[in-house]
N, C-alpha and C. Protein backbone atom coordinates (compact mmCIF):
# COMPACT_ATOMS: atom_id res chain seq x y z
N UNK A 1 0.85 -1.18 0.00
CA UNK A 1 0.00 0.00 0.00
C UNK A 1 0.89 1.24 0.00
N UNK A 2 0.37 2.06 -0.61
CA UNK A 2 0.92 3.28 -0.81
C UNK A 2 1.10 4.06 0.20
N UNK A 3 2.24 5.38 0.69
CA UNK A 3 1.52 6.39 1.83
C UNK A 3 0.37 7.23 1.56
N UNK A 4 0.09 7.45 0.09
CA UNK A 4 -0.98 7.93 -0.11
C UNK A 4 -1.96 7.57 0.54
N UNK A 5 -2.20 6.09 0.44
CA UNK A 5 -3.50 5.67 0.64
C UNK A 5 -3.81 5.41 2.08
N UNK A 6 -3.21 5.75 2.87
CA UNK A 6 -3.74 5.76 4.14
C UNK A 6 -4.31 7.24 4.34
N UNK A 7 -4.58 8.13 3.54
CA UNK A 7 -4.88 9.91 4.30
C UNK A 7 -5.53 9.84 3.05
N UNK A 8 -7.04 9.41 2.67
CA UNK A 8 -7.73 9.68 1.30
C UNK A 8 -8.16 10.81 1.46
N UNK A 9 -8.90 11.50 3.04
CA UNK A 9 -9.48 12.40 3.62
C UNK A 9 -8.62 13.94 3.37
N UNK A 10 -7.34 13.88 2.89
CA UNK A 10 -6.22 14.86 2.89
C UNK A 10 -5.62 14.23 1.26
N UNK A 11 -6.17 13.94 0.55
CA UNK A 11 -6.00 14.06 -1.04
C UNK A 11 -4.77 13.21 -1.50
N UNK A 12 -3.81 12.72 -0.26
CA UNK A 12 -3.25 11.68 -0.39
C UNK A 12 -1.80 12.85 -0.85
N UNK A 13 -0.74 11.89 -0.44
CA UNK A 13 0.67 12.58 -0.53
C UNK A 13 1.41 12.54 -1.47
N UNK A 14 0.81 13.29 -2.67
CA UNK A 14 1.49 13.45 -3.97
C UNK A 14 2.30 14.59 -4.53
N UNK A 15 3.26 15.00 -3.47
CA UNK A 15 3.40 16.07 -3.82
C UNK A 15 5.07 15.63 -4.72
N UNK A 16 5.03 16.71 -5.59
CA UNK A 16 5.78 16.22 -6.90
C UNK A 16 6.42 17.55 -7.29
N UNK A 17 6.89 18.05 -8.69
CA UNK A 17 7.83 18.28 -9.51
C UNK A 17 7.39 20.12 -8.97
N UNK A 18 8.13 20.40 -8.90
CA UNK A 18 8.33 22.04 -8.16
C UNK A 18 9.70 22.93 -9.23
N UNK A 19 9.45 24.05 -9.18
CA UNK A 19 10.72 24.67 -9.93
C UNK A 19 11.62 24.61 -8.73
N UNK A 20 12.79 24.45 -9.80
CA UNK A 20 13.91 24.89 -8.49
C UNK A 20 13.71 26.73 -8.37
N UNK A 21 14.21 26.73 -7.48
CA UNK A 21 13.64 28.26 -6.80
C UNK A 21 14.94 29.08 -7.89
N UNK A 22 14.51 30.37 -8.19
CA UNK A 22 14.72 31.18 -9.08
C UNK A 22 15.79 32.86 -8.06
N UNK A 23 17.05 33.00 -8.40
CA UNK A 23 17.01 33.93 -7.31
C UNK A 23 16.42 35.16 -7.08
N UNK A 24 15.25 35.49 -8.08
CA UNK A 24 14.22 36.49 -7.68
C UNK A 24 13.16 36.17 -7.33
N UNK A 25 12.84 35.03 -6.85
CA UNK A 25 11.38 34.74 -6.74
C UNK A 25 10.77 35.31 -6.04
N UNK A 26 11.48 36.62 -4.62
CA UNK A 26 10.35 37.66 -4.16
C UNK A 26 10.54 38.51 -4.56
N UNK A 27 10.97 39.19 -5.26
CA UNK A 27 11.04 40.74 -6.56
C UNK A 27 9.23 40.97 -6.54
N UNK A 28 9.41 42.01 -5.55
CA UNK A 28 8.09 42.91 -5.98
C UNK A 28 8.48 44.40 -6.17
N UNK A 29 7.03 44.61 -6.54
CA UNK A 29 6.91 46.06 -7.10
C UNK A 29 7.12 47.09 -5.84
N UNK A 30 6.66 48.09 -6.14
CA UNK A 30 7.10 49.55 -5.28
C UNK A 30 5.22 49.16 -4.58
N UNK A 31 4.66 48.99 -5.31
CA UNK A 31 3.21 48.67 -3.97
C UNK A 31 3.16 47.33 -4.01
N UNK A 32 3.83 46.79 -3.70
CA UNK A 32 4.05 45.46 -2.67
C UNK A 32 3.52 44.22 -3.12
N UNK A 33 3.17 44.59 -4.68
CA UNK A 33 2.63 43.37 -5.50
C UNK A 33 4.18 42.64 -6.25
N UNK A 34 4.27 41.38 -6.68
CA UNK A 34 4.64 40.45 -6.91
C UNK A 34 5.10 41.29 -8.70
N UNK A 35 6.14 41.42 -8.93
CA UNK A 35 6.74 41.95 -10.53
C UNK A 35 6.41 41.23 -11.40
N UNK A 36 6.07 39.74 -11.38
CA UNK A 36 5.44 38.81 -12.43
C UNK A 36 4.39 39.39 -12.49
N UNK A 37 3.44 39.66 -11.79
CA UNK A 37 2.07 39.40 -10.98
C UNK A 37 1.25 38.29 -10.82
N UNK A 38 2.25 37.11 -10.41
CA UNK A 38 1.66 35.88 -9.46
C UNK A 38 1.12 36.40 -8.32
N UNK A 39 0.19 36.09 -7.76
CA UNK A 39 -0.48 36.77 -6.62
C UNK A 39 -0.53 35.00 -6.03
N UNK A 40 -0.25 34.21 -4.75
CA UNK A 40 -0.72 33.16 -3.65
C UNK A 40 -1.76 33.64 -2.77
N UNK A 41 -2.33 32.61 -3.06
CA UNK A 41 -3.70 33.27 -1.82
C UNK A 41 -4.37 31.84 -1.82
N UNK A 42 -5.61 31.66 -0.60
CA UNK A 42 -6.12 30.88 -0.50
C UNK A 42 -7.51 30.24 -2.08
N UNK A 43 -7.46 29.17 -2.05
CA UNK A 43 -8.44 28.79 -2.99
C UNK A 43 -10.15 28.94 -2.29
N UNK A 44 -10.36 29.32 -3.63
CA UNK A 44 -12.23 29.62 -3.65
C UNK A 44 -12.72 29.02 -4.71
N UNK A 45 -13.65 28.54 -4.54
CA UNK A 45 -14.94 27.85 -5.21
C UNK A 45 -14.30 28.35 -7.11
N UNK A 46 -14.47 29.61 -7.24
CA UNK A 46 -14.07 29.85 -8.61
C UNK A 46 -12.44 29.04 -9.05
N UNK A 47 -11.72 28.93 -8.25
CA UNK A 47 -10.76 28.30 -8.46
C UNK A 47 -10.82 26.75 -9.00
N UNK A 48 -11.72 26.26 -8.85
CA UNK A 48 -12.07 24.48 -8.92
C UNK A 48 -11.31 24.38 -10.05
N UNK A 49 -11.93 25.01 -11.45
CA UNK A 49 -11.62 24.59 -12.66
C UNK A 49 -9.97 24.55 -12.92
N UNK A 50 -9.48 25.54 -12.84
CA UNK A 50 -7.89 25.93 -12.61
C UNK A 50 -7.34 25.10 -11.61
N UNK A 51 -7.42 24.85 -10.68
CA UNK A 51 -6.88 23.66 -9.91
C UNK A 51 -6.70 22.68 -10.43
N UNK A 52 -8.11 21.88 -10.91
CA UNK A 52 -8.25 20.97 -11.48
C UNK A 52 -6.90 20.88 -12.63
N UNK A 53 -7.18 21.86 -13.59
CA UNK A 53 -6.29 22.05 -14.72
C UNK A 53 -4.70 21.51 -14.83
N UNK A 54 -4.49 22.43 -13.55
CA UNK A 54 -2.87 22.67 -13.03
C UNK A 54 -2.89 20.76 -12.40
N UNK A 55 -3.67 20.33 -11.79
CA UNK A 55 -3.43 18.68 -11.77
C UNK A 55 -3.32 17.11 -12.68
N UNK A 56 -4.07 17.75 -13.83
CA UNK A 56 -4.06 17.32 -14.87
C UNK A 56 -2.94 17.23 -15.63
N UNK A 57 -2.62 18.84 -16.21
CA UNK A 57 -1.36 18.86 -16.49
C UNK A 57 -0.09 18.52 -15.90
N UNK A 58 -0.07 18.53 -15.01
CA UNK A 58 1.30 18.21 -14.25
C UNK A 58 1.70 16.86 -14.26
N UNK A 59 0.44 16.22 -14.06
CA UNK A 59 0.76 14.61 -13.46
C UNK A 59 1.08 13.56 -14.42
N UNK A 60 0.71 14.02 -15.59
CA UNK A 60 1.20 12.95 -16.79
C UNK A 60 2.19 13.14 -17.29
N UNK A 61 3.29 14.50 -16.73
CA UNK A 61 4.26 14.44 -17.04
C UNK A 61 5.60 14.29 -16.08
N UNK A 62 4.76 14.55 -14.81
CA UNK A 62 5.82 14.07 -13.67
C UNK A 62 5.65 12.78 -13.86
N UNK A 63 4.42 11.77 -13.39
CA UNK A 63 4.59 10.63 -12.94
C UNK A 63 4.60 9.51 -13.88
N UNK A 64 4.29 9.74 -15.27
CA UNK A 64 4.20 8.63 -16.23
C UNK A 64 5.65 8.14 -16.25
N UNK A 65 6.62 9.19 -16.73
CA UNK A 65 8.58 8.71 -16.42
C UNK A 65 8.37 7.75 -15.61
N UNK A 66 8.02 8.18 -14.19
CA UNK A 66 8.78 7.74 -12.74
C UNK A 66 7.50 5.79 -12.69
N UNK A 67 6.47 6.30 -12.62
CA UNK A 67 5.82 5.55 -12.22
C UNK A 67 4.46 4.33 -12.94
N UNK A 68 4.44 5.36 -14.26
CA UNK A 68 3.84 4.87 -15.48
C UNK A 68 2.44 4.87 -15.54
N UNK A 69 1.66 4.98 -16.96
CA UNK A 69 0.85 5.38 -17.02
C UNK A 69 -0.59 4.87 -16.15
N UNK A 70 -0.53 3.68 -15.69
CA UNK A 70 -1.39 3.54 -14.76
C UNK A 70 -1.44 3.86 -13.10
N UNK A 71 -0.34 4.16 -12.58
CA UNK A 71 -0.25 5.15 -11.26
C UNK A 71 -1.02 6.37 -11.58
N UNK A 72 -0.47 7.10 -13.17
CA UNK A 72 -1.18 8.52 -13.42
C UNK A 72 -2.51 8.28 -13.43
N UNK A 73 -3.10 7.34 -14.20
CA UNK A 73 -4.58 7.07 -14.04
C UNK A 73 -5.09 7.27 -12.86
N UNK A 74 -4.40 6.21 -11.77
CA UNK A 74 -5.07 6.15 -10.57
C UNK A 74 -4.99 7.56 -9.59
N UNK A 75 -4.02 8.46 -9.78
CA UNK A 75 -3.98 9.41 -9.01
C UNK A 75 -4.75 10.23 -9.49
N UNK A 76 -4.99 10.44 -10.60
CA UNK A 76 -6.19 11.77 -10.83
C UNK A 76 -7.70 11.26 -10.48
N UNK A 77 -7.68 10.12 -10.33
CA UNK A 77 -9.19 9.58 -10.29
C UNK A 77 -9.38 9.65 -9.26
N UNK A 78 -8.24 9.43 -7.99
CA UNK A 78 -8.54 9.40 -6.84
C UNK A 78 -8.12 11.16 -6.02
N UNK A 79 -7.59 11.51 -6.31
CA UNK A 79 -6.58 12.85 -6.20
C UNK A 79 -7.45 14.24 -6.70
N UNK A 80 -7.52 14.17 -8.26
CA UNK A 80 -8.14 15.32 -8.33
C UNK A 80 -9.03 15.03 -9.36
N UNK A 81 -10.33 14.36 -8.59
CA UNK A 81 -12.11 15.13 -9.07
C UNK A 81 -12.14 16.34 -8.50
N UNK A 82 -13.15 16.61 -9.11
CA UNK A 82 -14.08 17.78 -8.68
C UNK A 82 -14.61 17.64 -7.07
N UNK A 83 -14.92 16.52 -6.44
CA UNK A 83 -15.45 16.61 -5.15
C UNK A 83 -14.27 16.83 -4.13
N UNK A 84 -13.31 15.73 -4.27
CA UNK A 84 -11.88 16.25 -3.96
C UNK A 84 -11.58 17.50 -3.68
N UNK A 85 -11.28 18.45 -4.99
CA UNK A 85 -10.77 19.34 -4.40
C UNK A 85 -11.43 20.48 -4.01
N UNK A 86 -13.06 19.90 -4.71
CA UNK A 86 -14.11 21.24 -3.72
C UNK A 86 -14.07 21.11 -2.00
N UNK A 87 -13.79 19.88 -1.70
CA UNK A 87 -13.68 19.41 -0.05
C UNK A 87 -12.74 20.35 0.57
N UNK A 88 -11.54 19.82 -0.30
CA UNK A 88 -9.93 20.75 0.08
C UNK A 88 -10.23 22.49 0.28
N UNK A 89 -11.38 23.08 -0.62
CA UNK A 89 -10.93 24.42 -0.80
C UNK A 89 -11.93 25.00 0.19
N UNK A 90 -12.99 24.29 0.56
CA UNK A 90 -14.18 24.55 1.48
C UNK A 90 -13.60 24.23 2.41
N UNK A 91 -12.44 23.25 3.15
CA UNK A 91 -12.01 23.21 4.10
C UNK A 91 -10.84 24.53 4.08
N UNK A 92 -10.47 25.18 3.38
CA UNK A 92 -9.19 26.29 3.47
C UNK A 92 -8.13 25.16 3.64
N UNK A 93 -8.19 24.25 2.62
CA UNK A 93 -6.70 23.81 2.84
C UNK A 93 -5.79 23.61 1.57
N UNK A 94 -6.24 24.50 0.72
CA UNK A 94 -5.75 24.76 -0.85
C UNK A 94 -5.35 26.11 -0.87
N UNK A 95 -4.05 26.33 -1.15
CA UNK A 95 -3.97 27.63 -1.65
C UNK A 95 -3.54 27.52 -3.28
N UNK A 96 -3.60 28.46 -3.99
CA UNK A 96 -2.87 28.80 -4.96
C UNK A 96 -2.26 30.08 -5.68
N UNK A 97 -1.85 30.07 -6.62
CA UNK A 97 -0.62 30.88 -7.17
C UNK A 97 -1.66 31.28 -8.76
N UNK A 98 -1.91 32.23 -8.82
CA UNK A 98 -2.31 32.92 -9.95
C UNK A 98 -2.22 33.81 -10.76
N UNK A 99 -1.74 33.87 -12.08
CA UNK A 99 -1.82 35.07 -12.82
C UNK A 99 -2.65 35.58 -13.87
N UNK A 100 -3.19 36.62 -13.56
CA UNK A 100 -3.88 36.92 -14.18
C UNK A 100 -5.31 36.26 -13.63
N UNK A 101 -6.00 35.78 -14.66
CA UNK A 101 -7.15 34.71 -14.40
C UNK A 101 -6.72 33.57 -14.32
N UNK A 102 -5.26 32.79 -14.67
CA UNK A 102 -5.12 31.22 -14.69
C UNK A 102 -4.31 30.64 -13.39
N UNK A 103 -4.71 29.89 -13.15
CA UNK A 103 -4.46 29.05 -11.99
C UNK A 103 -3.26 28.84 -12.43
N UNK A 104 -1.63 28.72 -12.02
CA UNK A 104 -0.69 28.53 -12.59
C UNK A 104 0.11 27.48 -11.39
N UNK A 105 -0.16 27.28 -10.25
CA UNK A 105 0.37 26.70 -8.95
C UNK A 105 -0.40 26.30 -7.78
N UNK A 106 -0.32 25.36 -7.37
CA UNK A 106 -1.46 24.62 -6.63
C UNK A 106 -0.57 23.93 -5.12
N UNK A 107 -1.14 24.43 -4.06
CA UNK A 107 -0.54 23.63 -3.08
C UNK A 107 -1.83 23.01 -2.05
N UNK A 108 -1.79 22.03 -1.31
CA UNK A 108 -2.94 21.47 -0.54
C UNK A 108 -2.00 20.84 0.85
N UNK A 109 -2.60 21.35 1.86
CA UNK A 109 -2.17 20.91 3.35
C UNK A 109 -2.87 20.23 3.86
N UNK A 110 -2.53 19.52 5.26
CA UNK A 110 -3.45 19.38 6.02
C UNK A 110 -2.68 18.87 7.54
N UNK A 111 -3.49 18.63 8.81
CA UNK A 111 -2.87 17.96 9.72
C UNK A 111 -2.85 16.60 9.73
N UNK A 112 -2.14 15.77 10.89
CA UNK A 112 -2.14 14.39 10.43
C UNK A 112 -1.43 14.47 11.73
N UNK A 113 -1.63 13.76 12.86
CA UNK A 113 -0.93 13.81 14.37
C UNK A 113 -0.28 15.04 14.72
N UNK A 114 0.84 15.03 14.70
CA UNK A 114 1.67 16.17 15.36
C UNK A 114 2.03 17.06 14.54
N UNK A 115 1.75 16.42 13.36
CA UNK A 115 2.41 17.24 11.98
C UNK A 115 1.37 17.72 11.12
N UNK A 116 2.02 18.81 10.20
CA UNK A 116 1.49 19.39 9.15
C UNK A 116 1.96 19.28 7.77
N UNK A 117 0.88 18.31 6.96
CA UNK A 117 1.22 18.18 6.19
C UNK A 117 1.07 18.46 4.69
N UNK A 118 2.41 18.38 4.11
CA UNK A 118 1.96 19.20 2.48
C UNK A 118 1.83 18.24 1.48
N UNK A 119 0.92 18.17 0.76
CA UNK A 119 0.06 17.15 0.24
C UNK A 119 0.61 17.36 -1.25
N UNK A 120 0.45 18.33 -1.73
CA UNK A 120 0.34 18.73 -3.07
C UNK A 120 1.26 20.14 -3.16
N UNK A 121 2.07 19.90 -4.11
CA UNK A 121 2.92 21.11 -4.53
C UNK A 121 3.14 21.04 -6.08
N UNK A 122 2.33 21.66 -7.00
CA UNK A 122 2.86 21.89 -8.15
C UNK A 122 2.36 23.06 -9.05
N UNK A 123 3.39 22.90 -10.05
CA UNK A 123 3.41 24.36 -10.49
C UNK A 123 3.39 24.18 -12.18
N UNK A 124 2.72 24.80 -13.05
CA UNK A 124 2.67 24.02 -14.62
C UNK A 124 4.12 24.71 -14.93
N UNK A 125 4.40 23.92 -15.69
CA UNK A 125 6.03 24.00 -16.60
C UNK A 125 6.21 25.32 -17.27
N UNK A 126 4.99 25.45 -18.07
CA UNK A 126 5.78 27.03 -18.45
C UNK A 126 6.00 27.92 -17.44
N UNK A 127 5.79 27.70 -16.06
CA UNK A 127 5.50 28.53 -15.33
C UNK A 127 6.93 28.51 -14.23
N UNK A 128 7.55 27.38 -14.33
CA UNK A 128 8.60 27.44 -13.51
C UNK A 128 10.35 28.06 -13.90
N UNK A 129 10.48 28.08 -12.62
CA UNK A 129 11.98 28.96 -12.60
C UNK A 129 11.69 30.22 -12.28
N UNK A 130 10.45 30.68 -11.85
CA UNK A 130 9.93 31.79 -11.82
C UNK A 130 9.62 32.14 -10.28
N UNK A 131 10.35 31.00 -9.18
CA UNK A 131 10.09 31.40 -7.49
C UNK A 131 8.89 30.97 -7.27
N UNK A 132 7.69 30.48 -8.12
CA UNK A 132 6.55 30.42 -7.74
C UNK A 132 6.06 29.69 -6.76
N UNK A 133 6.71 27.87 -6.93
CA UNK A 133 7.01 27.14 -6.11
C UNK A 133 7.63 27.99 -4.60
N UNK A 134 8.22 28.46 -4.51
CA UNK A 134 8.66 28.92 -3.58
C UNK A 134 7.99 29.90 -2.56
N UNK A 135 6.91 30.43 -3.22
CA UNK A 135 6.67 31.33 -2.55
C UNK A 135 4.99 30.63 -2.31
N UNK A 136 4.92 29.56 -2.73
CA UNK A 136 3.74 28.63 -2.39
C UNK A 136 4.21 27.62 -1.09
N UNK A 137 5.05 27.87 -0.97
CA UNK A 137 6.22 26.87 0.28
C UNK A 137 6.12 27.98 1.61
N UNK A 138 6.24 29.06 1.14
CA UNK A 138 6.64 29.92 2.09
C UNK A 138 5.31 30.24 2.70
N UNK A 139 3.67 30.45 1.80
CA UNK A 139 2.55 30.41 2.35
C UNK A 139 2.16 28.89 3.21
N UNK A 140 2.53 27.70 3.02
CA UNK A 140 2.53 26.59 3.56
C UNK A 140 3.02 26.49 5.00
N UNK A 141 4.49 27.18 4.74
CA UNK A 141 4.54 27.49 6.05
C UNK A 141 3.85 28.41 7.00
N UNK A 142 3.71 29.81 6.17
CA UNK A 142 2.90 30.11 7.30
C UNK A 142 1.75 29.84 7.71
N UNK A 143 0.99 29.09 7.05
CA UNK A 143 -0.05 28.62 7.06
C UNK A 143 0.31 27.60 8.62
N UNK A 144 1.22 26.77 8.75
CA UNK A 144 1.86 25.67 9.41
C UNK A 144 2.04 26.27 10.76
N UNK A 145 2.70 27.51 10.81
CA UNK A 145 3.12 28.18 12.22
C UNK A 145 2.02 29.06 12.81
N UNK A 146 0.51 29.27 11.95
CA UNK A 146 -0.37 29.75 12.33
C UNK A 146 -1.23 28.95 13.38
N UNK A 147 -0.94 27.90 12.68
CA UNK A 147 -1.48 26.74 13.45
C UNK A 147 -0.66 26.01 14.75
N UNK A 148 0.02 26.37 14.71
CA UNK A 148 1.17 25.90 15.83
C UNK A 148 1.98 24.76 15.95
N UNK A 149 2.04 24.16 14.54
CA UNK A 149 2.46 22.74 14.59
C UNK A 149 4.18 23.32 14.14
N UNK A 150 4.92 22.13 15.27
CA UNK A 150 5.85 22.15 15.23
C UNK A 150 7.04 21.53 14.24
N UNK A 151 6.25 20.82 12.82
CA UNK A 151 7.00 20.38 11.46
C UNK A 151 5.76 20.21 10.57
N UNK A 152 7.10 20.04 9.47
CA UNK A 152 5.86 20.00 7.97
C UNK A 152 6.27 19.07 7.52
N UNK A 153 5.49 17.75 7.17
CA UNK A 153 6.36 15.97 6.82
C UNK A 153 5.30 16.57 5.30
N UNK A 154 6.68 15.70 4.55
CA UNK A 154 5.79 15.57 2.87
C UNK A 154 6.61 14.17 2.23
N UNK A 155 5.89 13.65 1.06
CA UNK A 155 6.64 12.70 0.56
C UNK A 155 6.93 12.64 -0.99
N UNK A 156 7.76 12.23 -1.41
CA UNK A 156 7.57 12.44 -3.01
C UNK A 156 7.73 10.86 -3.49
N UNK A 157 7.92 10.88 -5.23
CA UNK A 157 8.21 9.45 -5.52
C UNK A 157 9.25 9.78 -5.94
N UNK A 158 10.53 8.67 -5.38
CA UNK A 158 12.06 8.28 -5.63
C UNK A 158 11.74 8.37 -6.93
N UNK A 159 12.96 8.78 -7.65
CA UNK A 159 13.23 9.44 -8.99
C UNK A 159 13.09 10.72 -9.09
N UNK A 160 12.17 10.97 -8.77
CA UNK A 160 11.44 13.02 -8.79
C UNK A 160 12.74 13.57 -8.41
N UNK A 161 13.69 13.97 -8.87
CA UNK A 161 14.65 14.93 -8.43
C UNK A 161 14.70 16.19 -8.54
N UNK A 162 13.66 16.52 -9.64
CA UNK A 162 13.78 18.12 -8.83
C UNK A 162 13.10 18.22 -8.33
N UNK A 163 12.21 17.24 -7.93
CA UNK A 163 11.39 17.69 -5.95
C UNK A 163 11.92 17.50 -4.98
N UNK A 164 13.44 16.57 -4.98
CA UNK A 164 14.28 15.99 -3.88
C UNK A 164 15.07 17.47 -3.65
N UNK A 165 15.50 17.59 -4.78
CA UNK A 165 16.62 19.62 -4.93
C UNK A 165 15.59 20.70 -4.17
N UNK A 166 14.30 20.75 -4.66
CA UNK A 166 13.60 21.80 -4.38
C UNK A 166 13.36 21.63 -2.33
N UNK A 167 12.89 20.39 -2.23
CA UNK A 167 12.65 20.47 -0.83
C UNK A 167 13.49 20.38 -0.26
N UNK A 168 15.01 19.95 -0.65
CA UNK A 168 15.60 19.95 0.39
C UNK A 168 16.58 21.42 0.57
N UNK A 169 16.43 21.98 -0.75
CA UNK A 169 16.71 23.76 -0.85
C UNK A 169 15.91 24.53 0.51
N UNK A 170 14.24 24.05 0.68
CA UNK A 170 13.64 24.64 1.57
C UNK A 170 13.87 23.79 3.06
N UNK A 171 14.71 23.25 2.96
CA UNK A 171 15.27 23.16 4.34
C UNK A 171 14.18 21.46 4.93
N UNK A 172 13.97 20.86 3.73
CA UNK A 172 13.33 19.18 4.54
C UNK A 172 14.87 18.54 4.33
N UNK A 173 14.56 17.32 5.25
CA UNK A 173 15.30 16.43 5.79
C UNK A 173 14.33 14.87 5.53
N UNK A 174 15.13 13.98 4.62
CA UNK A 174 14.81 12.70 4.48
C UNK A 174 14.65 11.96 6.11
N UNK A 175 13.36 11.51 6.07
CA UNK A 175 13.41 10.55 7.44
C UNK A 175 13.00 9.19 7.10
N UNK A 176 12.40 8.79 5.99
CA UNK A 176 12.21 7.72 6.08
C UNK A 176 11.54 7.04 4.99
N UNK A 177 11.89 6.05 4.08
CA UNK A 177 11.01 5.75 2.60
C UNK A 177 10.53 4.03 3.13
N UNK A 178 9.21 4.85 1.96
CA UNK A 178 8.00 3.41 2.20
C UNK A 178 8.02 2.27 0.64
N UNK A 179 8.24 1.19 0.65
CA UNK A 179 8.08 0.46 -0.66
C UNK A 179 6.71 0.28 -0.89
N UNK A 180 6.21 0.57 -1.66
CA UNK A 180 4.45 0.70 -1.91
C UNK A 180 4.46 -1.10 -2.65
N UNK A 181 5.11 -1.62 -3.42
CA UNK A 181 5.20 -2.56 -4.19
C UNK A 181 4.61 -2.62 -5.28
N UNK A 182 4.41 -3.55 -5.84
CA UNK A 182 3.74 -3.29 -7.18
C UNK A 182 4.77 -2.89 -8.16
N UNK A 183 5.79 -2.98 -8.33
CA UNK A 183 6.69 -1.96 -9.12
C UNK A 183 6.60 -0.54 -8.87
N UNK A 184 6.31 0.25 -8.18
CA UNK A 184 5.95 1.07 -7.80
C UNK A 184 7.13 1.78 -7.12
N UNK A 185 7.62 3.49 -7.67
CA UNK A 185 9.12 3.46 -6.83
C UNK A 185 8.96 3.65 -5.26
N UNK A 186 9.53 4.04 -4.61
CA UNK A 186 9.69 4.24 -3.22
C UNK A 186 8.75 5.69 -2.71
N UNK A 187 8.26 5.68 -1.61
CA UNK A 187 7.58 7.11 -1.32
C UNK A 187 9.16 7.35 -0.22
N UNK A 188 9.30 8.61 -0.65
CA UNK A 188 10.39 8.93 0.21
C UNK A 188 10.03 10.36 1.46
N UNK A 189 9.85 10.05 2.70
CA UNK A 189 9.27 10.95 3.31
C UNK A 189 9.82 12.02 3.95
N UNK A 190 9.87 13.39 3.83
CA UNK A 190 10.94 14.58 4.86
C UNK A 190 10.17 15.18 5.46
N UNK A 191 10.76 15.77 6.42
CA UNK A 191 10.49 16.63 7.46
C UNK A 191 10.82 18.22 7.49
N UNK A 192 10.48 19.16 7.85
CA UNK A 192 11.16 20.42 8.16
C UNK A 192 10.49 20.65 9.44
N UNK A 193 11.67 20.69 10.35
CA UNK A 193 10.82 21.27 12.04
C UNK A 193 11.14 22.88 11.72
N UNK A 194 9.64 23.13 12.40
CA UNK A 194 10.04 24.82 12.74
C UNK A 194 10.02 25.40 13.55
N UNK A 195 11.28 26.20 13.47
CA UNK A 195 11.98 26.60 14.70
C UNK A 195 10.92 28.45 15.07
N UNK A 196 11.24 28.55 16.17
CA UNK A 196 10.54 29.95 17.30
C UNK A 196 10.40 30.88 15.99
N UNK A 197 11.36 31.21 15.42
CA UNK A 197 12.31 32.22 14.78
C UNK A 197 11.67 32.15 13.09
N UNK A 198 11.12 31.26 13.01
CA UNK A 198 10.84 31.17 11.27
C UNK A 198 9.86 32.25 11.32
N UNK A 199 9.90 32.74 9.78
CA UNK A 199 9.31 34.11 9.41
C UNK A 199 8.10 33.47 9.26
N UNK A 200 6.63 34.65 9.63
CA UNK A 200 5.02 34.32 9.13
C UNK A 200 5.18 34.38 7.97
């Protein structure tokens, strides 16, 4: 069994292919907006479709490589319907990254014992190298220290390397990988504890 599949209730732990962080990714303007104009903010009901979108696209090209075309099947069927992620966004546990009108970056949290966890991190391809990822990490966290939990556990699938570069750029730490079987690669799981001192 997968780690996914024990947390169906929390959209399951797919979080995957992220830009590597860009060294302007907070370059804003003189009124305090974002110089791309990516704007992160929490997801709303109008968001469904664009969410949806940004999951679609992403996943047949991260996970078909790593894991092949029937994992991709199974994760959008189970991962991202429409009821799915209307649950996620009515609970406030979706944010995303938008420009303009298009949904361009998608992240989904939730708790799970002691921890807070990040479920979903991705960002569509034309869109990366651009900090976006990053600054969807940085709302995660604060999202994380609002709440008072003292780490953020996430997992990816072995192979994904620029999700292994990206998270461990934001400061996770490998603790521990699960063999799902099936041919199936490894879920590899990290941590980031946060310390008194981390920024809101």
């Amino acid at each position: 069994m997968i780690a996914a599949n024990r947390e169906d209730e929390l959209e399951g732990a797919d979080v995957s292919t992220t830009p590597d962080p860009d060294p302007t990714d907070h370059d804003t303007r003189t009124d305090g907006r974002p110089a791309d104009g990516v704007v992160v903010r929490g997801a709303v009901g109008d968001d469904l479709a664009g969410v949806l979108s940004v999951g679609h696209r992403t996943w047949l090209a991260t996970y078909e490589p790593i894991a092949g075309p029937e994992y991709v099947a199974m994760g959008l069927a189970k991962w991202w319907t429409s009821d799915v992620v209307t649950d996620s966004i009515r609970k406030g546990r979706t944010l995303v990254a938008v420009k303009g009108d298009e949904v361009v970056g998608v992240a989904t949290f939730g708790s799970q014992d002691e921890s807070f966890v990040l479920w979903k991190l991705y960002v569509l391809p034309g869109h990366h190298g651009h900090g976006i990822g990053s600054r969807l990490m940085d709302a995660v966290v604060a999202r994380a220290l609002e709440s008072e939990h003292p780490r953020i556990t996430l997992s990816y699938l072995e192979g994904n390397q620029q999700a292994a570069r990206f998270y461990t750029r934001h400061g996770f730490v490998e603790t521990h990988r699960e063999t799902p079987g099936s041919g199936l690669p490894e879920s590899v799981w990290m941590v980031r504890e946060l310390g008194t001192g981390e920024p809101a």
